[in-house]
C-alpha atoms as a PDB file:
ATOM      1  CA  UNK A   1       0.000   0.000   0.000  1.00  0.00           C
ATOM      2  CA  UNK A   2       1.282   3.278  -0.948  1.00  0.00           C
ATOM      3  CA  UNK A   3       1.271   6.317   0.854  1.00  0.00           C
ATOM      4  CA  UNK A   4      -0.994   7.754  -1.184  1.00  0.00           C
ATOM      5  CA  UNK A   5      -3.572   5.565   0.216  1.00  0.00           C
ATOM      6  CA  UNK A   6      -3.010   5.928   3.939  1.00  0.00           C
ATOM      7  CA  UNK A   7      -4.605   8.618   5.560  1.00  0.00           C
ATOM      8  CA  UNK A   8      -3.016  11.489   7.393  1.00  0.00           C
ATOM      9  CA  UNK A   9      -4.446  10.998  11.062  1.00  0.00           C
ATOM     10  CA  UNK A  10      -1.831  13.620  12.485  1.00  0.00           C
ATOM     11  CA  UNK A  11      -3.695  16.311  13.958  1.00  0.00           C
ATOM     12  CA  UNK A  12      -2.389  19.717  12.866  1.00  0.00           C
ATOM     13  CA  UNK A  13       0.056  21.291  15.199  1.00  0.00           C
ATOM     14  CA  UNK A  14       0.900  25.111  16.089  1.00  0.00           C
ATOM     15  CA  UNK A  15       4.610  25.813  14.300  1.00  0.00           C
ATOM     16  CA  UNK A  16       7.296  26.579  16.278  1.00  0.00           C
ATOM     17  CA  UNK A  17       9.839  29.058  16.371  1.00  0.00           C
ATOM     18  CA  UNK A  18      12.622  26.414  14.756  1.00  0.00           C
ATOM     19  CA  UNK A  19      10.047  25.898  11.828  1.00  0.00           C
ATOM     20  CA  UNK A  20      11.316  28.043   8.670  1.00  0.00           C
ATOM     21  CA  UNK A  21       9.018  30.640   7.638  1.00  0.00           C
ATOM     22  CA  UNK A  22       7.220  30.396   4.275  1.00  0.00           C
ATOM     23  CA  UNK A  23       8.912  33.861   3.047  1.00  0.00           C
ATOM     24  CA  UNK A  24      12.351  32.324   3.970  1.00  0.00           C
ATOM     25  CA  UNK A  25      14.390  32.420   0.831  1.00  0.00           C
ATOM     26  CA  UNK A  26      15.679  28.976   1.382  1.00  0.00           C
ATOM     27  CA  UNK A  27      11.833  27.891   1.342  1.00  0.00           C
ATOM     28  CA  UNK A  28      11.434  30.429  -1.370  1.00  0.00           C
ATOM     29  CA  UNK A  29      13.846  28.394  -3.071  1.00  0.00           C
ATOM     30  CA  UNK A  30      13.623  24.692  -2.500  1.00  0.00           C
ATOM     31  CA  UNK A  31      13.177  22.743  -5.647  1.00  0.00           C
ATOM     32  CA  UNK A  32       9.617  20.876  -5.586  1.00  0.00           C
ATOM     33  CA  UNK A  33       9.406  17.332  -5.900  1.00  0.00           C
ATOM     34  CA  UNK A  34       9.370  15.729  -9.423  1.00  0.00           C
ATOM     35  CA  UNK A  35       5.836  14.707 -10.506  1.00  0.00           C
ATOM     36  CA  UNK A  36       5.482  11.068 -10.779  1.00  0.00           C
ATOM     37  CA  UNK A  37       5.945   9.856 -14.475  1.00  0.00           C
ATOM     38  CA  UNK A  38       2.614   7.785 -15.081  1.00  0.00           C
ATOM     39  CA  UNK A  39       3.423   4.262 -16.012  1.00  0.00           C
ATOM     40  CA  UNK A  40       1.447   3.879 -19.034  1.00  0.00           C
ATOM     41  CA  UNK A  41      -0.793   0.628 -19.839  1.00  0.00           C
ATOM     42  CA  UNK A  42       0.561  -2.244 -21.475  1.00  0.00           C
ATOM     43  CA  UNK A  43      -0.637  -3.437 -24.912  1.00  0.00           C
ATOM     44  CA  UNK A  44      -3.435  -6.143 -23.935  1.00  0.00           C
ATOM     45  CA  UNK A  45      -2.296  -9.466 -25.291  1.00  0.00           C
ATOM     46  CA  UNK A  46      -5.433  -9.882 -27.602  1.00  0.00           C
ATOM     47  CA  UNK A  47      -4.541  -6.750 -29.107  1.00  0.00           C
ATOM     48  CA  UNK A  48      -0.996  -7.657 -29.683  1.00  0.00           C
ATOM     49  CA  UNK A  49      -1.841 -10.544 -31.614  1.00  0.00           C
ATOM     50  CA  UNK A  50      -4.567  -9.135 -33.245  1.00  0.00           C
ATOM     51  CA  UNK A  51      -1.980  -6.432 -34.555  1.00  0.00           C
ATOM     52  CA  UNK A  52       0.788  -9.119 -35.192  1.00  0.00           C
ATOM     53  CA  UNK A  53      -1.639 -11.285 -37.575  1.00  0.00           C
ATOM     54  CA  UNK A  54      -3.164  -8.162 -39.092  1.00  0.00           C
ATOM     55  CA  UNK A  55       0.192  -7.413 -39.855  1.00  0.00           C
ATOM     56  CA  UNK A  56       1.293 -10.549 -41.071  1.00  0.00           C
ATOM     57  CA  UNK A  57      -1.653 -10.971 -43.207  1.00  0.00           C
ATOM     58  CA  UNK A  58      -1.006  -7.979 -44.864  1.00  0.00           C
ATOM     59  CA  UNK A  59       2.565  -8.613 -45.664  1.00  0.00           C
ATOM     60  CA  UNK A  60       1.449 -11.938 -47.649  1.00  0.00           C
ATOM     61  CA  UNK A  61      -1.015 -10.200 -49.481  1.00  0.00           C
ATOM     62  CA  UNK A  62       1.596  -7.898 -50.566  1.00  0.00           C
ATOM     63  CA  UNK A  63       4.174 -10.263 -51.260  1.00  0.00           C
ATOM     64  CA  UNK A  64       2.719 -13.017 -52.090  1.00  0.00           C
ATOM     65  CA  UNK A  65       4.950 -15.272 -50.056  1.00  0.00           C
ATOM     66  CA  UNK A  66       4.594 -16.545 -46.751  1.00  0.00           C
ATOM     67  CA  UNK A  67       8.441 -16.757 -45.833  1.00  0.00           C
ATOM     68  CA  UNK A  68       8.711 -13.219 -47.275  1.00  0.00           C
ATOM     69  CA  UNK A  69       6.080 -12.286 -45.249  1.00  0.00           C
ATOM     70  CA  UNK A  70       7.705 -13.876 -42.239  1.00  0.00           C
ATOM     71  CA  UNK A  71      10.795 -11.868 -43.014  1.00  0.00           C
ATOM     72  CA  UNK A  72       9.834  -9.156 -42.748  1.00  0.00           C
ATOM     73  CA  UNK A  73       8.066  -9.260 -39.966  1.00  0.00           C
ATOM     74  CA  UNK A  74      10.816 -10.679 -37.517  1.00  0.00           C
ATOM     75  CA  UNK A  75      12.515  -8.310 -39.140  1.00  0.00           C
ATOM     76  CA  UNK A  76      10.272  -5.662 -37.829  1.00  0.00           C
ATOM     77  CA  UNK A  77      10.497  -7.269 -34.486  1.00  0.00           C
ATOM     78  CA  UNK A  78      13.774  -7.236 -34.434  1.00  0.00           C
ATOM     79  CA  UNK A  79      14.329  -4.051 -35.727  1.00  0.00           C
ATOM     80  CA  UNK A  80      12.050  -2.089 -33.231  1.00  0.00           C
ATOM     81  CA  UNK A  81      14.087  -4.515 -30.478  1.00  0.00           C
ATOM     82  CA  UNK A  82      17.176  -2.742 -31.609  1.00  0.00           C
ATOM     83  CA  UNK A  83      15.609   0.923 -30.664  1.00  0.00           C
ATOM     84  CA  UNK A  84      13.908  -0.598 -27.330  1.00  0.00           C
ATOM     85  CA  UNK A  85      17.125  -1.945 -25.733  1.00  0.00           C
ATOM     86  CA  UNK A  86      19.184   1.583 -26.903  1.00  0.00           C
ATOM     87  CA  UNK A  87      16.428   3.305 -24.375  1.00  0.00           C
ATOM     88  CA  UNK A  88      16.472   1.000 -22.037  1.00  0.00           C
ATOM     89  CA  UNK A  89      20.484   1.666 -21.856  1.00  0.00           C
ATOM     90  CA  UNK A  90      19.642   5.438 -22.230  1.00  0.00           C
ATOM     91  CA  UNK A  91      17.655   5.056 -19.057  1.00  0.00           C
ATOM     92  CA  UNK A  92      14.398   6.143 -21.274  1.00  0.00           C
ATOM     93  CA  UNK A  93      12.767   2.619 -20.338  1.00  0.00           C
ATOM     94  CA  UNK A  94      11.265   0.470 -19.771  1.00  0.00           C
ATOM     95  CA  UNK A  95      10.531   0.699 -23.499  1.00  0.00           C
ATOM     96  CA  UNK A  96       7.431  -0.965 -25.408  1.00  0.00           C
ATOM     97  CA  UNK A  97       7.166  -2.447 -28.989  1.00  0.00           C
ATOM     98  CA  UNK A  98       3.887  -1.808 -30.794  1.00  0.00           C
ATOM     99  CA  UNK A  99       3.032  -3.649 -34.155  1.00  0.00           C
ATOM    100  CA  UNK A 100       0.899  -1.016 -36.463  1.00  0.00           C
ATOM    101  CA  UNK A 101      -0.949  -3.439 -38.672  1.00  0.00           C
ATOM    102  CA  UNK A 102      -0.699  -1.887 -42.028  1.00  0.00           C
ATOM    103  CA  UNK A 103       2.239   0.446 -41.092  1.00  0.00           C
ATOM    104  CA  UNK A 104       4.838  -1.161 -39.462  1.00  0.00           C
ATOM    105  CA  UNK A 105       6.007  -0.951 -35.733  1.00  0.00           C
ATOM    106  CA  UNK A 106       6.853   1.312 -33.129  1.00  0.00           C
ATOM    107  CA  UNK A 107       8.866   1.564 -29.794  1.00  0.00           C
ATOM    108  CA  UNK A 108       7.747   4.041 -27.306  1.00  0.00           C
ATOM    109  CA  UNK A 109       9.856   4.626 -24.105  1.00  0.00           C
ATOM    110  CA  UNK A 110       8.686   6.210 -21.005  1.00  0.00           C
ATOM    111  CA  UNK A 111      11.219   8.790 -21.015  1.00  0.00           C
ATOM    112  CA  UNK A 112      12.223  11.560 -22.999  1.00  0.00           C
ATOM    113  CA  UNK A 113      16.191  11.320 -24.359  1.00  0.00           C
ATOM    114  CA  UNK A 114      18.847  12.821 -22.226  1.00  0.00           C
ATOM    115  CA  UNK A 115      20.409  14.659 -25.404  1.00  0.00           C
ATOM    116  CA  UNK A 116      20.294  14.744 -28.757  1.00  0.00           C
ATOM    117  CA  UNK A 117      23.337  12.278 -28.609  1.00  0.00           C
ATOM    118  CA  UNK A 118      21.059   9.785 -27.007  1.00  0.00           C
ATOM    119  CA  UNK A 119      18.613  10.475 -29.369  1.00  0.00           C
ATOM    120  CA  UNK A 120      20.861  10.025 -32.218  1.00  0.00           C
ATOM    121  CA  UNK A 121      22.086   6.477 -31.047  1.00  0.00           C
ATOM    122  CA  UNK A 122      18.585   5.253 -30.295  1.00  0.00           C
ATOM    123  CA  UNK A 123      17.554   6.240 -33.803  1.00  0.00           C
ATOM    124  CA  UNK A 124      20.847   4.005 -35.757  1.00  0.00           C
ATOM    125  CA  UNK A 125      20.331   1.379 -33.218  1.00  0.00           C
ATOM    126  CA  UNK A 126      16.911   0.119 -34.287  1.00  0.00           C
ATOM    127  CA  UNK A 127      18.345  -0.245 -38.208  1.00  0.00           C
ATOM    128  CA  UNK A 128      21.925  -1.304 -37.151  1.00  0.00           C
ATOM    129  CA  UNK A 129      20.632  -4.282 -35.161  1.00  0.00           C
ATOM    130  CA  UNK A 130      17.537  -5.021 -37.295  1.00  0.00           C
ATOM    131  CA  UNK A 131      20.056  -6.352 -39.947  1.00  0.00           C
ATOM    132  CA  UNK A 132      21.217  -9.447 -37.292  1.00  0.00           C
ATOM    133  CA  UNK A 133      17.338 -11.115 -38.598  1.00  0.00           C
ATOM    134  CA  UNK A 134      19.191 -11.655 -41.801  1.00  0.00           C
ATOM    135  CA  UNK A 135      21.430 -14.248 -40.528  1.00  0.00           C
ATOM    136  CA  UNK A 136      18.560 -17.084 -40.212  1.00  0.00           C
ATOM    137  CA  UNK A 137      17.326 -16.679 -43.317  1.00  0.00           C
ATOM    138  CA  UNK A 138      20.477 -16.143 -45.438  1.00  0.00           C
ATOM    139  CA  UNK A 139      21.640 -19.871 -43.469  1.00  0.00           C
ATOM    140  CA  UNK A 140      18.480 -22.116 -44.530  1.00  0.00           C
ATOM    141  CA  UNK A 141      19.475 -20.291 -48.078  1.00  0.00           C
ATOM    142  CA  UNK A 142      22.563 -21.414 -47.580  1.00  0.00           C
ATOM    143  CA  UNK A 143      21.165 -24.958 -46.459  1.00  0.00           C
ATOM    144  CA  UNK A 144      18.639 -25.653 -48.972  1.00  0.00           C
ATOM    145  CA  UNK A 145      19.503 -23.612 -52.163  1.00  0.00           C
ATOM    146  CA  UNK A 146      15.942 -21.719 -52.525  1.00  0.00           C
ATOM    147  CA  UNK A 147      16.007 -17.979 -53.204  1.00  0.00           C
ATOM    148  CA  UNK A 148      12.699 -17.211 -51.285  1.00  0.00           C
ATOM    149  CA  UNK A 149      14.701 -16.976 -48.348  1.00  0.00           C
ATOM    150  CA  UNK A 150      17.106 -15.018 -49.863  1.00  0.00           C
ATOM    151  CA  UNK A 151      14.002 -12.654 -51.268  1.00  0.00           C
ATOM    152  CA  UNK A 152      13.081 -12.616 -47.089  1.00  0.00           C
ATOM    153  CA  UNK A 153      16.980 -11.461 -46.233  1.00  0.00           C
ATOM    154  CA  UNK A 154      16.452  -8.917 -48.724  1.00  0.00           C
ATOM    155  CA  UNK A 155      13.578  -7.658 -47.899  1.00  0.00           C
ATOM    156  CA  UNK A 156      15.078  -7.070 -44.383  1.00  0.00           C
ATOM    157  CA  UNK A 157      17.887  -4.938 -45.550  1.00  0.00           C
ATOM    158  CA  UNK A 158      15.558  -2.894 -47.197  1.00  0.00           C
ATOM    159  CA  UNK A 159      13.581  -1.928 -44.382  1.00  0.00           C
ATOM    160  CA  UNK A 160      16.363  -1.382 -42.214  1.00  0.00           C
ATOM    161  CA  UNK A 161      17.489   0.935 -45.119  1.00  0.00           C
ATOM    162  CA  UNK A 162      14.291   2.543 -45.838  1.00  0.00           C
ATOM    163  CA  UNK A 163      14.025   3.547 -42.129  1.00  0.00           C
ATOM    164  CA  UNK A 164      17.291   5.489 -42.854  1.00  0.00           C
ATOM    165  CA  UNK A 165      15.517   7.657 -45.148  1.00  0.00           C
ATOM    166  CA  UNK A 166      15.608  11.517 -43.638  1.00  0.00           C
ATOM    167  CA  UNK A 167      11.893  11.742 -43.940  1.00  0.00           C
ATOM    168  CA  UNK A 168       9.649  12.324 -40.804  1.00  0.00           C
ATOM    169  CA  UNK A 169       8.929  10.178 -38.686  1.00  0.00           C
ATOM    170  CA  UNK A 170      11.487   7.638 -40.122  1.00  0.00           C
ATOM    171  CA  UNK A 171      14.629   7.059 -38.092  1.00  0.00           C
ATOM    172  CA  UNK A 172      16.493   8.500 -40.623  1.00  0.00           C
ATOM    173  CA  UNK A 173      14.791  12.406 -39.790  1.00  0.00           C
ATOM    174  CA  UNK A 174      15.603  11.324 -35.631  1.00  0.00           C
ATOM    175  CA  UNK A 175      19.256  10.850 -36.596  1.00  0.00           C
ATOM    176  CA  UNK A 176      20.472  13.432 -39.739  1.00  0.00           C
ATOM    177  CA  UNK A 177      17.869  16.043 -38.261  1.00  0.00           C
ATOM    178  CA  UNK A 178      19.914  16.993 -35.665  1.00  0.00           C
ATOM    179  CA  UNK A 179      23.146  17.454 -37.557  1.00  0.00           C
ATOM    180  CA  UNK A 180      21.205  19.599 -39.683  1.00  0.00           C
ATOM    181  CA  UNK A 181      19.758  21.854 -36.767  1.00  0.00           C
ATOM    182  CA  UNK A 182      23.122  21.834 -35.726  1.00  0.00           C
ATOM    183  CA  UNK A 183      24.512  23.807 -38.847  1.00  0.00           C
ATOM    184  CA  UNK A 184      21.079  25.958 -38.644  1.00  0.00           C
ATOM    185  CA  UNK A 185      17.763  25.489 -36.718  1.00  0.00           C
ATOM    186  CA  UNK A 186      16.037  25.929 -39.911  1.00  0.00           C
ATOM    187  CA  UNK A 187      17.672  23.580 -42.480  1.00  0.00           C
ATOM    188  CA  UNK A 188      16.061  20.476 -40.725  1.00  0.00           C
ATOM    189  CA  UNK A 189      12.617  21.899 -41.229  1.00  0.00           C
ATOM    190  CA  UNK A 190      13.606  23.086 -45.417  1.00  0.00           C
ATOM    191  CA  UNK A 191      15.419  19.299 -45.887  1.00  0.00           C
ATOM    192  CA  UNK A 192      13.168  17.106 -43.865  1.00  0.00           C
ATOM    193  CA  UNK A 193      10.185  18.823 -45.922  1.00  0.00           C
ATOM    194  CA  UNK A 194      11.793  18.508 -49.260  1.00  0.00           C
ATOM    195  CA  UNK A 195      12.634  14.694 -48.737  1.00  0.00           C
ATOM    196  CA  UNK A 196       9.198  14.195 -46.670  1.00  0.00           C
ATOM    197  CA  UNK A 197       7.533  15.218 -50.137  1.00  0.00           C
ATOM    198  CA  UNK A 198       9.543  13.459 -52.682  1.00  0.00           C
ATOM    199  CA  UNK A 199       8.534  10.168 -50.264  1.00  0.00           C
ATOM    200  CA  UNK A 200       5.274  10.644 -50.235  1.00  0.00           C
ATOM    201  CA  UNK A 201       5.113  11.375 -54.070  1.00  0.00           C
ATOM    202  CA  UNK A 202       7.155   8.308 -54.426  1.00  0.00           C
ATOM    203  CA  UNK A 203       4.043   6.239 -51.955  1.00  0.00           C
ATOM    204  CA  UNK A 204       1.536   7.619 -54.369  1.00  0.00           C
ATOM    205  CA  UNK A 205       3.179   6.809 -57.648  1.00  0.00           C
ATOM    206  CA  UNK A 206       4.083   3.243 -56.880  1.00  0.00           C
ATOM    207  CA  UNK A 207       0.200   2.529 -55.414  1.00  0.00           C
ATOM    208  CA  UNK A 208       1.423   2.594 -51.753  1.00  0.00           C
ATOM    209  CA  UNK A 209      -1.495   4.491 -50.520  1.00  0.00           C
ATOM    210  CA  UNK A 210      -1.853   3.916 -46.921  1.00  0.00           C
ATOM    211  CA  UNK A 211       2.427   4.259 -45.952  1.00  0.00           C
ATOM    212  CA  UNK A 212       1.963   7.542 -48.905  1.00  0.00           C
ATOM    213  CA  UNK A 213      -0.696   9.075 -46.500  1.00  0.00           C
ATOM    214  CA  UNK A 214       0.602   8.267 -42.757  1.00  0.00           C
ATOM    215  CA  UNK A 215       4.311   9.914 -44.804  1.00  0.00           C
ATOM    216  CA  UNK A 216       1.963  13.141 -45.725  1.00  0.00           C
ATOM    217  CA  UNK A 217      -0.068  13.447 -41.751  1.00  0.00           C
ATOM    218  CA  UNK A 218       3.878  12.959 -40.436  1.00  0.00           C
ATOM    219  CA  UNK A 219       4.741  16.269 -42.802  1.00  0.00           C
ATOM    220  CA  UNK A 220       2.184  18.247 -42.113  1.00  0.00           C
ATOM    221  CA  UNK A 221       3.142  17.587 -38.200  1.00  0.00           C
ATOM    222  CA  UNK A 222       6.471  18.563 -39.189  1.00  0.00           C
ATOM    223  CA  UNK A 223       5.663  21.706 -40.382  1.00  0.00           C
ATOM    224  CA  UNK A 224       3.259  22.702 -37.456  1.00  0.00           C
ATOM    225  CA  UNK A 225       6.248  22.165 -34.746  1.00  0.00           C
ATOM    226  CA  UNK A 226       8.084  24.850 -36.332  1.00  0.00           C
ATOM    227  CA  UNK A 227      11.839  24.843 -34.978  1.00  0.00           C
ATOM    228  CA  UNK A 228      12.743  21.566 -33.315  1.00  0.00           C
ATOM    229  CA  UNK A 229      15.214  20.420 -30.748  1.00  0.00           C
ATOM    230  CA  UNK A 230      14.757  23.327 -28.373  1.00  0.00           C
ATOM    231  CA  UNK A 231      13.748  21.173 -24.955  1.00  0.00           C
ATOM    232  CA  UNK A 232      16.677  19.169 -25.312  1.00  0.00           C
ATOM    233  CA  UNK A 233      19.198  21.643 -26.605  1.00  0.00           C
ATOM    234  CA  UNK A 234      21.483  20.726 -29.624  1.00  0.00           C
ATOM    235  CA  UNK A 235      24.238  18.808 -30.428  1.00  0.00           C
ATOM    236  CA  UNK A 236      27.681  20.119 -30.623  1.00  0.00           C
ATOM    237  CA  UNK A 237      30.696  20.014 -32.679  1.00  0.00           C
ATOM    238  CA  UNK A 238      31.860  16.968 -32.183  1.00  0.00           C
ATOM    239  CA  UNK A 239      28.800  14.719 -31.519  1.00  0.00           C
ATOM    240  CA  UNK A 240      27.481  16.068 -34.828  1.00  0.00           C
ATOM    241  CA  UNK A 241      30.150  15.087 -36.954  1.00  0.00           C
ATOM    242  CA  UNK A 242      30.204  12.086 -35.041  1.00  0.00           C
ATOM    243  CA  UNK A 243      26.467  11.191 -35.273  1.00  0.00           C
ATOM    244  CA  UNK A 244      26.874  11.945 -39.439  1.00  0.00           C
ATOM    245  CA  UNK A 245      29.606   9.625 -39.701  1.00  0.00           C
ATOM    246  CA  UNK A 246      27.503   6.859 -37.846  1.00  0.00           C
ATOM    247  CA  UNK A 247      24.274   7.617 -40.170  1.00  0.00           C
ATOM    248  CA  UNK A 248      26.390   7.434 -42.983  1.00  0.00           C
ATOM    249  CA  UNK A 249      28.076   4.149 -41.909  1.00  0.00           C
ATOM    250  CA  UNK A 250      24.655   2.657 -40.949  1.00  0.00           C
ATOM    251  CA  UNK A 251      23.330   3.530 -44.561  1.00  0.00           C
ATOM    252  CA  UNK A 252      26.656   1.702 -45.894  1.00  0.00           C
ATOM    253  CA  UNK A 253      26.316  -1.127 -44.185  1.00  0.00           C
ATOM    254  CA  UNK A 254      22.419  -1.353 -44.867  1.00  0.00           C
ATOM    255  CA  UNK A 255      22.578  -0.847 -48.459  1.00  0.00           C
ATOM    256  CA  UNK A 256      25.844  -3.641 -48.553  1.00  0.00           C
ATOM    257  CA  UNK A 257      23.434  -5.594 -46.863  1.00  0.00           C
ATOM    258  CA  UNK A 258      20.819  -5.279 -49.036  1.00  0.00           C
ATOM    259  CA  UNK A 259      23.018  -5.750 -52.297  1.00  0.00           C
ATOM    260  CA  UNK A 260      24.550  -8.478 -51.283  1.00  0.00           C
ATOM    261  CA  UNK A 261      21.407 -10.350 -50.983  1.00  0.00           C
ATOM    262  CA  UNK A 262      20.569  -9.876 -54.345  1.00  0.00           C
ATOM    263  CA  UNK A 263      23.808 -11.101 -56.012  1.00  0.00           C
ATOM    264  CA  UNK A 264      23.198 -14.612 -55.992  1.00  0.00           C
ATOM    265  CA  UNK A 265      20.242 -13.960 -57.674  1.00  0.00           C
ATOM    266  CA  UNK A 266      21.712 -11.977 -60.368  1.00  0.00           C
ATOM    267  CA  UNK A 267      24.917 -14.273 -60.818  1.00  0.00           C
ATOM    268  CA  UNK A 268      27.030 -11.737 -58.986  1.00  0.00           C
ATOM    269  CA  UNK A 269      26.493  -8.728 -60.803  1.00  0.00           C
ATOM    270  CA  UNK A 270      26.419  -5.253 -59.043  1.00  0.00           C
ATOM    271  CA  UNK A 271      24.664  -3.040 -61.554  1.00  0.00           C
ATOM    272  CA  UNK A 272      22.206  -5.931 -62.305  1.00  0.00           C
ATOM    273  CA  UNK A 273      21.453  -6.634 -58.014  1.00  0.00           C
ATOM    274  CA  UNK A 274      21.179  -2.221 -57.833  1.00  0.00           C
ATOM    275  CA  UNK A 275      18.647  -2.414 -60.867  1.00  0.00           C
ATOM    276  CA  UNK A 276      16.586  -5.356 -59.005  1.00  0.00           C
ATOM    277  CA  UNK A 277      16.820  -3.453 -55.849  1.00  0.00           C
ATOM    278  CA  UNK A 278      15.128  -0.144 -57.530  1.00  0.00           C
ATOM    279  CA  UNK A 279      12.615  -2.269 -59.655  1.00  0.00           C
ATOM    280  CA  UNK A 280      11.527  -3.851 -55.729  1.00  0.00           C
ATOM    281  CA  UNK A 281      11.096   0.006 -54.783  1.00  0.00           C
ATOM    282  CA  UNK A 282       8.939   1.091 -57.687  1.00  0.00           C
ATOM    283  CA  UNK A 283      11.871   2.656 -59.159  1.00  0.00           C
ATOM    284  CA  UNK A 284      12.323   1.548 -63.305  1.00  0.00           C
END
C-alpha cells in the first residue's frame, strides 16, 4: 500500500519558532518534488496478436509469399528490439514495442532522451541491429539452395534501409535532423520537408497508398512544430560530426546488406542486383 492511500491521522500542530518561515528564501527556493511519471498501460495481449496477424496478413497479401512475409516481420520485431534496448540503456525505459498493422512498428519509451546524442544512437540502433534477422534466413538459403529466403533477407535490408531515409517520422529524420539543426535550426525543417515530399510522391506513384498518407499526416506535423530540438538543446561540434559519420556508416552497411542479398540472384552482378533493388522500390 502506498502512501498515497493511507490517511493522514496527524492532527495539525501550532509551528514553532525552529520551523522556517514560508517567506524564507531557502523555502522560497527549494526545488519541488518531481511529478510522478505515469506508467502507461501495457498493450493487452489480444490486441498484440490481433496487430501481429493483421500485420502478417497484410505482408502476404503484398508479397505473395509466406516466408517473405515472415521476413519481414521478424525483421520488424527485431528491428524495433534494436531501438527498445538503446532506451532502455539510455535510461528512457522500460521501453514498449507496438506492431501497427498496415504500417509497421513502433517503440515508445517512457522517457524523454537525455540529449540529442542519445537520441541520435537510439535512432541508428533500431536499423543497425535489425540487420542481425538476416542471418537465419540467409543460413536455410545457404542450407537448402531456394532464393525465397534469400528474397526474405532482402527484404530485411531494405527496411532497415528505408528507415534510414531523412523523412519524418522515419529514423532517418531522428538521426540526420539533428546534424542539420546543428549547422542551422532551420535547415532540418527546409530538408526534412523537401525529402518528406519526394517520399510521399514516391508512396503515391508506386500505389502505396496507406504508408503515402501516414508519410503526408507525419509532414504536415512537421511543419506545425516549427523549430525543433529546443527542450533538449542541440548537439555540438563533435557529436554532430560524429552522429553523421555513424548515419552514414549505418546507410553503408544497410545498403551492402541489401546488395549483397541480391547477387546470388543476379549471378554476382552489381549493376544488375542495384537495378533489381530499384525495380523492388517502384523505381524503373
Amino acid at each position: 500500500m502506498s502512501n498515497i492511500d493511507t490517511p493522514n491521522r496527524t492532527p495539525d500542530r501550532i509551528p514553532g519558532p525552529w520551523d522556517p518561515k514560508p517567506e524564507d528564501p531557502a523555502v522560497r527556493a527549494a526545488p519541488a518534488a518531481p511529478a510522478e511519471i505515469p506508467v502507461e498501460k501495457d498493450q493487452s495481449l489480444v490486441w498484440a496478436l490481433l496487430s501481429t496477424a493483421l500485420m502478417g496478413g497484410f505482408l502476404w497479401w503484398i508479397t505473395g509469399s509466406a516466408i517473405v512475409a515472415g521476413a519481414v516481420l521478424i525483421g520488424l520485431f527485431v528491428h524495433e528490439a534494436g531501438h527498445a534496448l538503446a532506451m532502455n540503456k539510455m535510461g528512457m525505459g522500460p521501453a514498449r514495442i507496438y506492431i501497427i498493422p498496415f504500417l509497421g512498428g513502433l517503440a515508445k519509451a517512457r522517457r524523454e532522451p537525455k540529449s540529442e546524442w542519445d537520441g541520435v544512437l537510439v535512432s541508428l540502433a533500431g536499423p543497425a541491429f535489425g540487420l542481425l534477422a538476416m542471418i537465419p534466413f540467409v543460413g536455410v538459403w545457404m542450407a537448402t539452395g531456394q532464393g525465397e529466403w534469400l528474397m526474405g533477407a532482402f527484404f530485411i535490408a531494405m527496411l532497415n534501409l528505408v528507415n534510414l531515409v531523412p523523412a519524418p517520422p522515419l529514423d532517418g529524420s531522428r538521426a540526420l535532423g539533428p546534424v542539420l539543426t546543428r549547422v542551422h535550426p532551420r535547415l532540418e525543417q527546409i530538408v526534412l520537408l523537401v525529402i518528406g515530399v519526394a517520399v510521399v510522391w514516391w508512396g503515391l506513384s508506386t500505389g502505396r497508398f496507406i504508408l503515402a498518407a501516414f508519410l503526408a499526416l507525419s509532414v504536415l506535423a512537421h511543419l506545425k512544430r516549427g523549430v525543433w530540438r529546443a527542450a533538449w538543446g542541440t548537439l555540438s561540434w563533435p557529436e554532430a560530426g560524429k552522429s553523421l559519420v555513424l548515419y552514414l556508416l549505418t546507410l553503408a552497411v544497410c545498403a551492402a546488406a541489401a546488395l549483397g542479398a541480391l547477387l546470388p540472384m543476379v549471378g554476382g552482378d552489381p549493376a544488375g542486383a542495384v537495378s533489381l533493388g530499384l525495380n523492388s522500390l517502384g523505381v524503373r
